[in-house]
Each structure stands twice: as structure tokens, then as C-alpha cells.
Protein backbone atom coordinates (compact mmCIF):
# COMPACT_ATOMS: atom_id res chain seq x y z
CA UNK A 1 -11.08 13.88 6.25
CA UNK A 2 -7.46 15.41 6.32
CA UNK A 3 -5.86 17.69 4.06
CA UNK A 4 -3.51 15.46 2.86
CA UNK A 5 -5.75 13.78 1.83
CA UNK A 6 -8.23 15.12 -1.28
CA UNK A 7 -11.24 13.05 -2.22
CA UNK A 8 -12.92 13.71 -5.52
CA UNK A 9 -16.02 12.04 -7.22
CA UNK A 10 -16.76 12.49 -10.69
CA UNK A 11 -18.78 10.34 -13.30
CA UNK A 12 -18.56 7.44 -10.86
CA UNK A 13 -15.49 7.63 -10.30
CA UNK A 14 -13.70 8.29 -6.70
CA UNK A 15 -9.97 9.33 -7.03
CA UNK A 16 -8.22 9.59 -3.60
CA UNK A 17 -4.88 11.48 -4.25
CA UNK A 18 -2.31 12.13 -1.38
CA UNK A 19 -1.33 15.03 -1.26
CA UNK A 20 1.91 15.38 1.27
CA UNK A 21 4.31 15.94 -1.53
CA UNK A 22 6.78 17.61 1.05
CA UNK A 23 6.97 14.67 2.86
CA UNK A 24 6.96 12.02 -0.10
CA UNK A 25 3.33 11.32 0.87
CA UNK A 26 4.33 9.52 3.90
CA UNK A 27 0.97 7.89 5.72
CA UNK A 28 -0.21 9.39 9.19
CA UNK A 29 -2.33 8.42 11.34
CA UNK A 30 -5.37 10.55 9.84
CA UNK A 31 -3.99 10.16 6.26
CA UNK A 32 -5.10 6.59 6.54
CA UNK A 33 -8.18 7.08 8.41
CA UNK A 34 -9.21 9.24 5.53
CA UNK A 35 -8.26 6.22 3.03
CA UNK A 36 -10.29 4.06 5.16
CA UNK A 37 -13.32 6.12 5.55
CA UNK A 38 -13.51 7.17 1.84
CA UNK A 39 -12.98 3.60 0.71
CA UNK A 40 -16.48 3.15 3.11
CA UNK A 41 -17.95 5.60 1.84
CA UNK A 42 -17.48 3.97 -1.95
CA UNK A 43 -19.08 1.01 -0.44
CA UNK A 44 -21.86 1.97 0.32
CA UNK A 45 -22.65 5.42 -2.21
CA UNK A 46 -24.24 4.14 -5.54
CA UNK A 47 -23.03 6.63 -7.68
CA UNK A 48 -19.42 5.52 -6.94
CA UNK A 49 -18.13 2.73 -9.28
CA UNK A 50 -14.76 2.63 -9.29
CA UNK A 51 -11.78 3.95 -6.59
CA UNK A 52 -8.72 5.56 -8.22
CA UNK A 53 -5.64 6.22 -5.70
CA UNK A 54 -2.62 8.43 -6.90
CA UNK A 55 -0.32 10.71 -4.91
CA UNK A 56 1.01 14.59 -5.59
CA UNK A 57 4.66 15.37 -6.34
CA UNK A 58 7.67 13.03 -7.03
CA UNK A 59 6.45 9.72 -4.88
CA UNK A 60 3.42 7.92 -4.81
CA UNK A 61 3.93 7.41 -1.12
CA UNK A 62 6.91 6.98 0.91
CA UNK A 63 4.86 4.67 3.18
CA UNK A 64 4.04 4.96 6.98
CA UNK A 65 5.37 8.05 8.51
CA UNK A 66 8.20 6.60 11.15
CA UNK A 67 7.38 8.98 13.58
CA UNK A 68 4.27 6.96 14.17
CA UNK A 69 5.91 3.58 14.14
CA UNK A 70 8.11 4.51 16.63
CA UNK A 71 4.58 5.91 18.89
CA UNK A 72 3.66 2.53 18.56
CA UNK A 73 7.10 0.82 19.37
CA UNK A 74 6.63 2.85 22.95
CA UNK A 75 3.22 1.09 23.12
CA UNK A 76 0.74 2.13 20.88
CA UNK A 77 -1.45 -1.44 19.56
CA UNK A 78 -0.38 -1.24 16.20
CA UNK A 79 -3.23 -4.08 15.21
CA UNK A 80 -5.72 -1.47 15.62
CA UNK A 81 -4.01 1.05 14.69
CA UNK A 82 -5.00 3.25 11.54
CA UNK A 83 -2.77 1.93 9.19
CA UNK A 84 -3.86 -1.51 9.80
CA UNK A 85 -7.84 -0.33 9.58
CA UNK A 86 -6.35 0.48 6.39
CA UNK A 87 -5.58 -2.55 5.59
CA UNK A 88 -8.35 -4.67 6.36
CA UNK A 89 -10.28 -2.01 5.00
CA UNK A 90 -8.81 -1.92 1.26
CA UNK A 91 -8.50 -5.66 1.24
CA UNK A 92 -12.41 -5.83 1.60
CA UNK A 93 -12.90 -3.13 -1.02
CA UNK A 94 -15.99 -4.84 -3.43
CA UNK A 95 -15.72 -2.59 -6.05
CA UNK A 96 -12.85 -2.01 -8.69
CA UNK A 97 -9.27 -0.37 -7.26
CA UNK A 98 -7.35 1.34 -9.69
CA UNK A 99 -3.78 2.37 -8.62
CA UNK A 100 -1.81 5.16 -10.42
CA UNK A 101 2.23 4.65 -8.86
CA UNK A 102 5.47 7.36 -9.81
CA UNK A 103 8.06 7.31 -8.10
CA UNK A 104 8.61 5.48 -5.08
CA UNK A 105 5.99 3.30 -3.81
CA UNK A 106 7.55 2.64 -0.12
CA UNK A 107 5.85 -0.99 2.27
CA UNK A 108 2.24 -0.18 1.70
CA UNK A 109 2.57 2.05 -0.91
CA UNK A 110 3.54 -1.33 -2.41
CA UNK A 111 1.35 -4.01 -0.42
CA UNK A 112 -1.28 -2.12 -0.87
CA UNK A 113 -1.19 -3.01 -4.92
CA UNK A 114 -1.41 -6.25 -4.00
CA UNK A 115 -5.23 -5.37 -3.43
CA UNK A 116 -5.75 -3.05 -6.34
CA UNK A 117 -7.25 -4.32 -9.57
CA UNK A 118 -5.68 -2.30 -12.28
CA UNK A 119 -1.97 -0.89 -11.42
CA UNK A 120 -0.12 2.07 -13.71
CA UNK A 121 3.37 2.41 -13.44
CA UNK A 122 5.16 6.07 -14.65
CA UNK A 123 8.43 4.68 -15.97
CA UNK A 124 10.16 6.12 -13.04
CA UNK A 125 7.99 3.76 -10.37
CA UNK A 126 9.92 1.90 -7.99
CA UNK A 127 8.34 -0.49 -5.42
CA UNK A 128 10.08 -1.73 -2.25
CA UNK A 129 8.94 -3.42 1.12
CA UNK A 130 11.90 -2.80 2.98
CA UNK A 131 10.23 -4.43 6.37
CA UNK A 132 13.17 -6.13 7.44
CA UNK A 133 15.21 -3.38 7.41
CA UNK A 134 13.07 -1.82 10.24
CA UNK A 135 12.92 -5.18 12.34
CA UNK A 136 9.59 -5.43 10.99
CA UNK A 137 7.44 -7.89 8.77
CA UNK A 138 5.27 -7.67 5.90
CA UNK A 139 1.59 -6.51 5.96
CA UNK A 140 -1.30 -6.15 4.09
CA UNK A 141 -1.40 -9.97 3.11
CA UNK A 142 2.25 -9.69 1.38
CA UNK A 143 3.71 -12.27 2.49
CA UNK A 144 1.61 -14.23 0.89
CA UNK A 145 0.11 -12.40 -2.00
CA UNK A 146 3.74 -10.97 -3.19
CA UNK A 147 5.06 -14.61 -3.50
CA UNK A 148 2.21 -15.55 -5.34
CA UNK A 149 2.47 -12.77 -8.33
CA UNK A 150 5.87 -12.64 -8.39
CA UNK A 151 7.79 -15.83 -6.99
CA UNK A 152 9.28 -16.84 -3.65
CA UNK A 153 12.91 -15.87 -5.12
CA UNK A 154 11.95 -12.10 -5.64
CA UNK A 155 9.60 -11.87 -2.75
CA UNK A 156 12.18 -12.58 -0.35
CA UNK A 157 14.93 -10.64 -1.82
CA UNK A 158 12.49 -7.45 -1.44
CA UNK A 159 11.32 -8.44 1.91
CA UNK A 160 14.57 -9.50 3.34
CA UNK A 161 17.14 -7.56 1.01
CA UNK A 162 14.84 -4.74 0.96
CA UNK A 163 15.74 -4.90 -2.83
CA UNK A 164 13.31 -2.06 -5.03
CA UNK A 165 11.87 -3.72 -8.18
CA UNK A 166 11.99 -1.13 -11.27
CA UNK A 167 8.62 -0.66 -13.54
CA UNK A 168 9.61 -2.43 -16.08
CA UNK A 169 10.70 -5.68 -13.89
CA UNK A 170 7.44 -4.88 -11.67
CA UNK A 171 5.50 -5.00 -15.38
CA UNK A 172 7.39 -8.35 -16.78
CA UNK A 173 6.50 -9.78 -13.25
CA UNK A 174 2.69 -9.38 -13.43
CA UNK A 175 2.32 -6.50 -10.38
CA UNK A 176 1.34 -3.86 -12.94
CA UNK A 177 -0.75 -3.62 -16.22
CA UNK A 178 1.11 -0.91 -18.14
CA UNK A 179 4.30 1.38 -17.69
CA UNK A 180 3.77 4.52 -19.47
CA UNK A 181 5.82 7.92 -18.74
CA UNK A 182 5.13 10.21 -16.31
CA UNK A 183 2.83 12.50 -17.87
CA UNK A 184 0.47 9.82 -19.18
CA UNK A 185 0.09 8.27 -15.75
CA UNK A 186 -3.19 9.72 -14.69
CA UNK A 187 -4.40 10.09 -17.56
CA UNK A 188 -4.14 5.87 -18.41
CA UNK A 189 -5.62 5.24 -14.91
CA UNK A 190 -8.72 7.53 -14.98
CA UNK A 191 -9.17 5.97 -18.81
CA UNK A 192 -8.99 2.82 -17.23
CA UNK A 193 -11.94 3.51 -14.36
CA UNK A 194 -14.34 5.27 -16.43
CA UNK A 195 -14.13 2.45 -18.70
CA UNK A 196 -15.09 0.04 -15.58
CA UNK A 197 -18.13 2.25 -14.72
CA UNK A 198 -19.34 1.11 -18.12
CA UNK A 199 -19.30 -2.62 -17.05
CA UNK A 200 -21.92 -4.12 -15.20
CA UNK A 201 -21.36 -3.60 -11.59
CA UNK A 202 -22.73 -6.85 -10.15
CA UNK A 203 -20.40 -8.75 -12.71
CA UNK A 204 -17.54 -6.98 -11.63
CA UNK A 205 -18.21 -7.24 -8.17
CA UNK A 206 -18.63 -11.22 -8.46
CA UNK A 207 -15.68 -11.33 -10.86
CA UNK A 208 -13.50 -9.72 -7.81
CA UNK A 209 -14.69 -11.62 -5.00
CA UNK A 210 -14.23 -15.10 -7.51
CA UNK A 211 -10.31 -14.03 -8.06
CA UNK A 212 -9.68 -13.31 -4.39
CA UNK A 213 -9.80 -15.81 -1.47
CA UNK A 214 -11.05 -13.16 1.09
CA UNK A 215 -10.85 -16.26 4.25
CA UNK A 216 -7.42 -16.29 3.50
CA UNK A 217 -5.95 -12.94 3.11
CA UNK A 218 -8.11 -12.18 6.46
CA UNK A 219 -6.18 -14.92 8.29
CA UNK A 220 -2.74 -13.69 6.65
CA UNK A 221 -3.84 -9.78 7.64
CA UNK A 222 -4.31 -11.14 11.10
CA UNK A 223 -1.45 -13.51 11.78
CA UNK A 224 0.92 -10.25 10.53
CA UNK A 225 -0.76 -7.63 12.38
CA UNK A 226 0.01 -9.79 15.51
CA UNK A 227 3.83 -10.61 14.72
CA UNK A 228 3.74 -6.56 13.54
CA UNK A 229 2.39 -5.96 16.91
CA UNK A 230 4.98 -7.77 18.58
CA UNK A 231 8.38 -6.60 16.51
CA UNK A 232 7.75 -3.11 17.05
CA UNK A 233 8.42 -3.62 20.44
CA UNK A 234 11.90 -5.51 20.24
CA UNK A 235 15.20 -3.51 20.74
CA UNK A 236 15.98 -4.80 16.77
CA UNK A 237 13.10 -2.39 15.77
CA UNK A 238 14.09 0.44 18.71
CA UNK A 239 17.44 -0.08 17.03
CA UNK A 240 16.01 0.57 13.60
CA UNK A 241 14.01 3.97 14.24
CA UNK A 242 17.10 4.70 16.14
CA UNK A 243 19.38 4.64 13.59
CA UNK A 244 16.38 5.87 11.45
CA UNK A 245 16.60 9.19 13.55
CA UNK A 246 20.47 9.65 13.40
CA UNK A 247 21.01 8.95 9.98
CA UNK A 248 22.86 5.92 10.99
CA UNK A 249 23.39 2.37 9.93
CA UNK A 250 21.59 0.12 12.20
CA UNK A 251 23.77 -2.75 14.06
CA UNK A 252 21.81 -5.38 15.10
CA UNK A 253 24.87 -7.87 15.64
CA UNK A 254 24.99 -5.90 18.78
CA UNK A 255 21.73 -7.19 19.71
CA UNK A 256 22.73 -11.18 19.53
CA UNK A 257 23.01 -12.85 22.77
């Protein structure tokens, strides 16, 4: 476990907050190893019923720390690496994921969603996968669960454009169940899981694994781990942690033959 990372279980309920406010809760390397092993841990421990993640401070999570993309760009096999145990981890998750977003909810602090059952927005939420703009492509089963929920025409424009989508667009398009403000957040997401742990568990369970084709999102986790595997090792993506670094815009025209 990391401290970054606080895990709490109360009335069968498991809320994982992350708590690297300082750095917008960006994801490290043990950050999501801690995701991963708690979400384990839920599988397997009875008295857990429901998972509730939420984040500290002004961001729910600025997404993977960039220092550790651009480890694996100098070699690093990002397809085992911990965010993507992450992500095969979470998409497996059998019991009910409740998601409590302010702020900005950065690549997997968005993808991640994708895989959570009930989602809270704070009015202030704003969710972007800005892959593209890295050199990158999307994880976590997006790019094919995001077009799905929301539409090839806004799926692209946030993958390619890197465009953020607002709560209240986010809430119209079906990738949240409520917007509420700030202060109410928590609050409607812990109401939320304790009433699941009053539900049968097997029927929720069954319920889940009815609404989710698991063969699929496997295959899609898979095929974009590989193609992840491979970008972060082009110059476009050394050019994009480069200009990352120096507070720079990046100029891949440079990079055309």
C-alpha cells in the first residue's frame, strides 16, 4: 500500500481515495499497484460489498504521472506495467464500482469510468482523454466503450481533439448518474454504495457481468496495451514528453518524412 493511496472499509463498503492533492492526484507506479491490490482484496473479502474511488483536493486525478511514461518511452514494457495491471484489474472488478469525480478527471481518471457502475459528478468535473496529444492511444477499453456511451462524433473529438467534456454534457451524454455541487459529492456516492450493500450480492454480481461483454473489453484492453506499447517508443511521443518537460508546444510536422 502507498501513502497516496488511503484504503478504508466501513459497513461493507471500501472507499479508495487518492490522496496526492499536490500533484493533482497524478497515478505512479505504486499508486496503481495499490488500486490494483485493494480492488483484489474486495474480491475476495466478504465483508466488502461495494468499492467507492474519490480523490483529495481540487482533481480527481490528473492521470498517469508523465515522469513514468516517459521511463517507459526509454524502454520500460508498458503492457505490464502497473497502470495497465490497473486496468485489467478494474475491468474484472465483480462487485459494484462507485466513482465520486471533481475537478479534472485526466485519460484514466476518465477511462477508468467507463468500468465504474455508478459515476458522481461535482459540478466543476471535467473529463478529458487527451491521448493523442501525447502520441499516444486510448486505454482501458475506451476506444470502444467511450463510442458506445457517448457517440463516435464526441469520442473522437476527445480522443483526437483532446476536447474536455463538462458535467453537465458528461450527464446529458449518459457517462454519469448525477451532477451535484461540490460539497455533496461524497456524500451522494457513499449514499449510493451503502444502498448497494443492501441488495443481494449474487444479483448484483450477475446483473454486472450480464451488462458487460468481459471477451470483448479483454481483447480491446489487449490490442491497446500493444499499440500503447509501441507509441511510447516513437519520436511523436519523445516529442510529446519533450515538449511536456519544456513547457512547449509539441511540433510533430517536424517529424513527417
Amino acid at each position: 500500500m502507498t501513502e497516496h493511496v488511503k484504503t478504508e472499509i466501513v459497513d461493507g463498503v471500501m472507499t479508495l481515495t487518492l490522496q496526492r492533492p499536490e500533484k493533482k492526484n497524478a497515478l505512479t507506479g505504486a499508486m496503481y499497484d495499490a488500486l490494483s491490490g485493494a480492488l483484489k482484496q474486495a474480491e475476495t473479502d466478504a465483508s466488502v460489498r461495494v468499492v467507492v474511488f474519490q480523490g483529495e483536493g481540487d482533481s480527481f486525478t490528473a492521470g498517469n504521472d508523465l515522469a513514468d511514461f516517459a521511463s517507459q518511452a526509454r524502454g520500460e514494457d508498458s503492457v505490464d506495467s502497473p497502470a495497465h495491471r490497473f486496468i485489467e484489474t478494474v475491468s474484472k472488478a465483480s462487485k459494484p464500482l462507485v466513482a465520486a469525480v471533481q475537478g479534472n478527471a485526466v485519460g484514466v481518471g476518465t477511462t477508468m469510468l467507463l468500468h465504474c457502475d455508478l459515476v458522481y459528478l461535482a459540478d466543476n468535473a471535467r473529463l478529458s482523454t487527451p491521448f493523442v496529444n501525447l502520441a499516444l492511444v486510448p486505454e482501458a477499453a475506451s476506444s470502444w466503450l467511450l463510442p458506445v456511451r457517448i457517440g463516435h462524433a464526441r469520442a473522437y473529438a476527445m480522443f483526437a481533439l483532446g476536447e474536455p467534456m463538462e458535467a453537465a454534457a458528461a450527464l446529458v451524454c449518459g457517462l454519469a448518474n448525477a451532477v451535484v455541487p461540490r460539497d455533496e459529492l461524497r456524500k451522494r456516492a457513499l449514499d449510493a454504495a451503502i444502498a448497494l450493500t443492501k441488495r443481494p450480492a449474487g444479483s448484483l454480481s450477475l446483473t454486472k457481468k450480464l451488462m458487460r461483454d468481459h471477451q470483448r473489453i479483454a481483447a480491446k484492453i489487449a490490442e491497446e496495451g500493444q499499440l500503447f506499447k509501441e507509441r511510447l517508443k516513437t519520436p511523436e511521443a519523445r516529442e510529446a514528453f519533450a515538449a511536456f518537460a519544456e513547457r512547449r508546444s509539441p511540433d510533430f510536422a517536424k517529424l513527417l518524412p
